[in-house]
N, C-alpha and C. Protein backbone atom coordinates (compact mmCIF):
# COMPACT_ATOMS: atom_id res chain seq x y z
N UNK A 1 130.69 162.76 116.44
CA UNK A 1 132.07 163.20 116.51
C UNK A 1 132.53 163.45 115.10
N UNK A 2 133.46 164.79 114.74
CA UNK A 2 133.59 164.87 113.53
C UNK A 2 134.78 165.42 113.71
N UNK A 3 135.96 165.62 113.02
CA UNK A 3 137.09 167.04 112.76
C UNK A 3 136.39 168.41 112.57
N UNK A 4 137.52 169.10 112.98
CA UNK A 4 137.22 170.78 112.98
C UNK A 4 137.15 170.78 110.85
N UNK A 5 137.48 169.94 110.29
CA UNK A 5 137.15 170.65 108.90
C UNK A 5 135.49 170.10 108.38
N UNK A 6 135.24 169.02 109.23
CA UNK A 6 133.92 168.86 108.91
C UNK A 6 132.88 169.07 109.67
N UNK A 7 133.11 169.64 110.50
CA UNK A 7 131.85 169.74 111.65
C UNK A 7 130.84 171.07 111.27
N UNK A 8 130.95 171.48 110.13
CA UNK A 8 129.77 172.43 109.54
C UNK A 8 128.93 171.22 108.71
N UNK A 9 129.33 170.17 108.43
CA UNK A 9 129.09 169.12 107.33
C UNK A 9 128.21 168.61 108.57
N UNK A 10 129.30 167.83 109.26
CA UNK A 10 128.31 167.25 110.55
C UNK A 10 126.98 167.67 110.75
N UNK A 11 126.94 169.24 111.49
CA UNK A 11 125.83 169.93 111.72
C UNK A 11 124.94 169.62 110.61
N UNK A 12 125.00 170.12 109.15
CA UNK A 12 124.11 169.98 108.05
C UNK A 12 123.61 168.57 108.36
N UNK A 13 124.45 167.70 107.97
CA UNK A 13 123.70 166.50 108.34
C UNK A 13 122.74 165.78 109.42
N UNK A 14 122.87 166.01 110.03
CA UNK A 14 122.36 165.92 111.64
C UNK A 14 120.94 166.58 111.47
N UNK A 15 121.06 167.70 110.92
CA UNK A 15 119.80 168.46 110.79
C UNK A 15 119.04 168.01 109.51
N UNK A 16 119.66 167.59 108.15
CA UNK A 16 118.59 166.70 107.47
C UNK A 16 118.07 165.52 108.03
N UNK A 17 118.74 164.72 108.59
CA UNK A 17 118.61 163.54 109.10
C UNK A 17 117.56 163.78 110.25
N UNK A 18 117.12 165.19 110.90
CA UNK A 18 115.95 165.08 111.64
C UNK A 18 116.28 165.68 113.29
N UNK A 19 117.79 166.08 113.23
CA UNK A 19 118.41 166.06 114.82
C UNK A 19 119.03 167.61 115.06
N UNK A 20 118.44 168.66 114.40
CA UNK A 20 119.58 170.23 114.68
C UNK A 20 119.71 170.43 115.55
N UNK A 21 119.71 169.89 116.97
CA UNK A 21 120.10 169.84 118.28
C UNK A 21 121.17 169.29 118.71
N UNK A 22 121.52 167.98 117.63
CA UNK A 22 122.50 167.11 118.06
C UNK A 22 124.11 167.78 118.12
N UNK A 23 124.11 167.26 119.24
CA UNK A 23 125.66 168.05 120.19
C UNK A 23 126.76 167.41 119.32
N UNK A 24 127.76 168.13 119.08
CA UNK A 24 128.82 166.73 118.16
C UNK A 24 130.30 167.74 118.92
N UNK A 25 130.93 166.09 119.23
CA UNK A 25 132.14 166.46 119.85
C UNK A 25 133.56 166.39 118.43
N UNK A 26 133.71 167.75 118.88
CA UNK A 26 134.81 168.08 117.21
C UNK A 26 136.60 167.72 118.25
N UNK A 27 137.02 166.87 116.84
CA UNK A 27 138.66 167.09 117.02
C UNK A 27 139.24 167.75 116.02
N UNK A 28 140.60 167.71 116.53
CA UNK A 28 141.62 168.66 115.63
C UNK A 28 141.67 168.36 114.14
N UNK A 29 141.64 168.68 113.13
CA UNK A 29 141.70 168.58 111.77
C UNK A 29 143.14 168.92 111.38
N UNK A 30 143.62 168.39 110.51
CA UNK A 30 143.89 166.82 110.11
C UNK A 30 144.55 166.16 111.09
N UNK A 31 143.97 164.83 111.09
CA UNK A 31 144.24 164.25 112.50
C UNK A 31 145.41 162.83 112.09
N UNK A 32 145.31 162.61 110.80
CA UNK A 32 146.08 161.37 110.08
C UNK A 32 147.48 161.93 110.57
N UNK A 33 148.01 162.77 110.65
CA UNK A 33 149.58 163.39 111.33
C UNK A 33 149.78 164.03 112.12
N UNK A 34 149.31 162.92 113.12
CA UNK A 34 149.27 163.27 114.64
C UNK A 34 150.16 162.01 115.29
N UNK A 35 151.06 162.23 116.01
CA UNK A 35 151.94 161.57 116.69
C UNK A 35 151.14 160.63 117.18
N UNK A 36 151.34 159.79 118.09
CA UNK A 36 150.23 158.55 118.85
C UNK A 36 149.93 159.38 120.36
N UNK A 37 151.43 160.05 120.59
CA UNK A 37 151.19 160.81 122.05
C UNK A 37 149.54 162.10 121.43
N UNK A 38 150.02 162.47 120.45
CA UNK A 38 149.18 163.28 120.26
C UNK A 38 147.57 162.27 120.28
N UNK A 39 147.82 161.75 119.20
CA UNK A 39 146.32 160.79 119.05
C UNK A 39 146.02 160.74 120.85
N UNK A 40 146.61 160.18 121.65
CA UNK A 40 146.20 159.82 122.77
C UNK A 40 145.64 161.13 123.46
N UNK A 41 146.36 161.97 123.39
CA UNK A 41 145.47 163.36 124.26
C UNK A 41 144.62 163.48 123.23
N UNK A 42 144.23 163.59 122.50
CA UNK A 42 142.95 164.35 121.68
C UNK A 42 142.10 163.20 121.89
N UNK A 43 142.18 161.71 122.10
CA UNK A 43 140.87 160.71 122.97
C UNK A 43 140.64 160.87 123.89
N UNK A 44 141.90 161.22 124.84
CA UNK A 44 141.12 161.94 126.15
C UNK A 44 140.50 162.87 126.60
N UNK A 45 140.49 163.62 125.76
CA UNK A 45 139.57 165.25 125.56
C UNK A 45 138.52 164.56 125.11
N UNK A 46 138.41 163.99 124.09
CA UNK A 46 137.22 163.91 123.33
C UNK A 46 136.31 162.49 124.43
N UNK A 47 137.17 162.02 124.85
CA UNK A 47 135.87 161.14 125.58
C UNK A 47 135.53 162.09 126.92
N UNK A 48 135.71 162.77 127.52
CA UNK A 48 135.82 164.09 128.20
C UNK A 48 134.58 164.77 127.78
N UNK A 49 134.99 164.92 126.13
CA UNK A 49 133.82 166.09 126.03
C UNK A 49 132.45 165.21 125.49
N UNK A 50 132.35 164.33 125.08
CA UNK A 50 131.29 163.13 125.08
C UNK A 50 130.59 162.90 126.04
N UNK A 51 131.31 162.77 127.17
CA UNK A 51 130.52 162.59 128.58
C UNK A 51 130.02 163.35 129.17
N UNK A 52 130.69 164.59 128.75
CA UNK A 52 130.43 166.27 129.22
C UNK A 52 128.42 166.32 128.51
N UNK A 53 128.54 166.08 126.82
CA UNK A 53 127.40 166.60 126.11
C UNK A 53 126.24 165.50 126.31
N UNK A 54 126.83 164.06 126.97
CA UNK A 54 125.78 163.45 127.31
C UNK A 54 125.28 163.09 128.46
N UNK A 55 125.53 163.97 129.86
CA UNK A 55 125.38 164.40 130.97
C UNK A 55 124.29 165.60 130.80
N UNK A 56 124.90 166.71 129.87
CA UNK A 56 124.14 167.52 129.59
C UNK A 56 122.94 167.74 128.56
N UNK A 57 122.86 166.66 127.98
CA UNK A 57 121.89 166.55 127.22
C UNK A 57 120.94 165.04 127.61
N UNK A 58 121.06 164.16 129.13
CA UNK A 58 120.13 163.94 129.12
C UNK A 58 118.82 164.29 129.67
C-alpha cells in the first residue's frame, strides 16, 4: 500500500526487492489533511481493494 505520490517508488521497489508483479493498493496523496470522515472512506476502499488484489492474485 502506498499514496498516489509514491506508488511509482513503490513499484521500483518491489521490483528490486525481487517482486515486479506485486499488486500495491494506492491512496489519495496527501493524505495527512484528510478529515477523519475522509480518512474513514479511503480505509474502506482500500481494504476493498486489498481483498479485491488478494482474491485475485491467489
Amino acid at each position: 500500500m502506498c499514496s498516489t505520490a509514491f506508488a511509482s517508488l513503490g513499484r521500483t521497489q518491489a521490483q528490486a526487492l525481487g517482486y515486479p508483479e506485486l499488486p500495491l493498493a494506492i491512496i489519495p496523496h496527501p493524505f495527512g489533511i484528510r478529515t477523519r470522515d475522509e480518512v474513514r472512506a479511503i480505509a474502506v476502499k482500500c481494504v476493498d481493494d486489498i481483498a479485491k488484489l488478494i482474491l485475485e492474485n491467489a
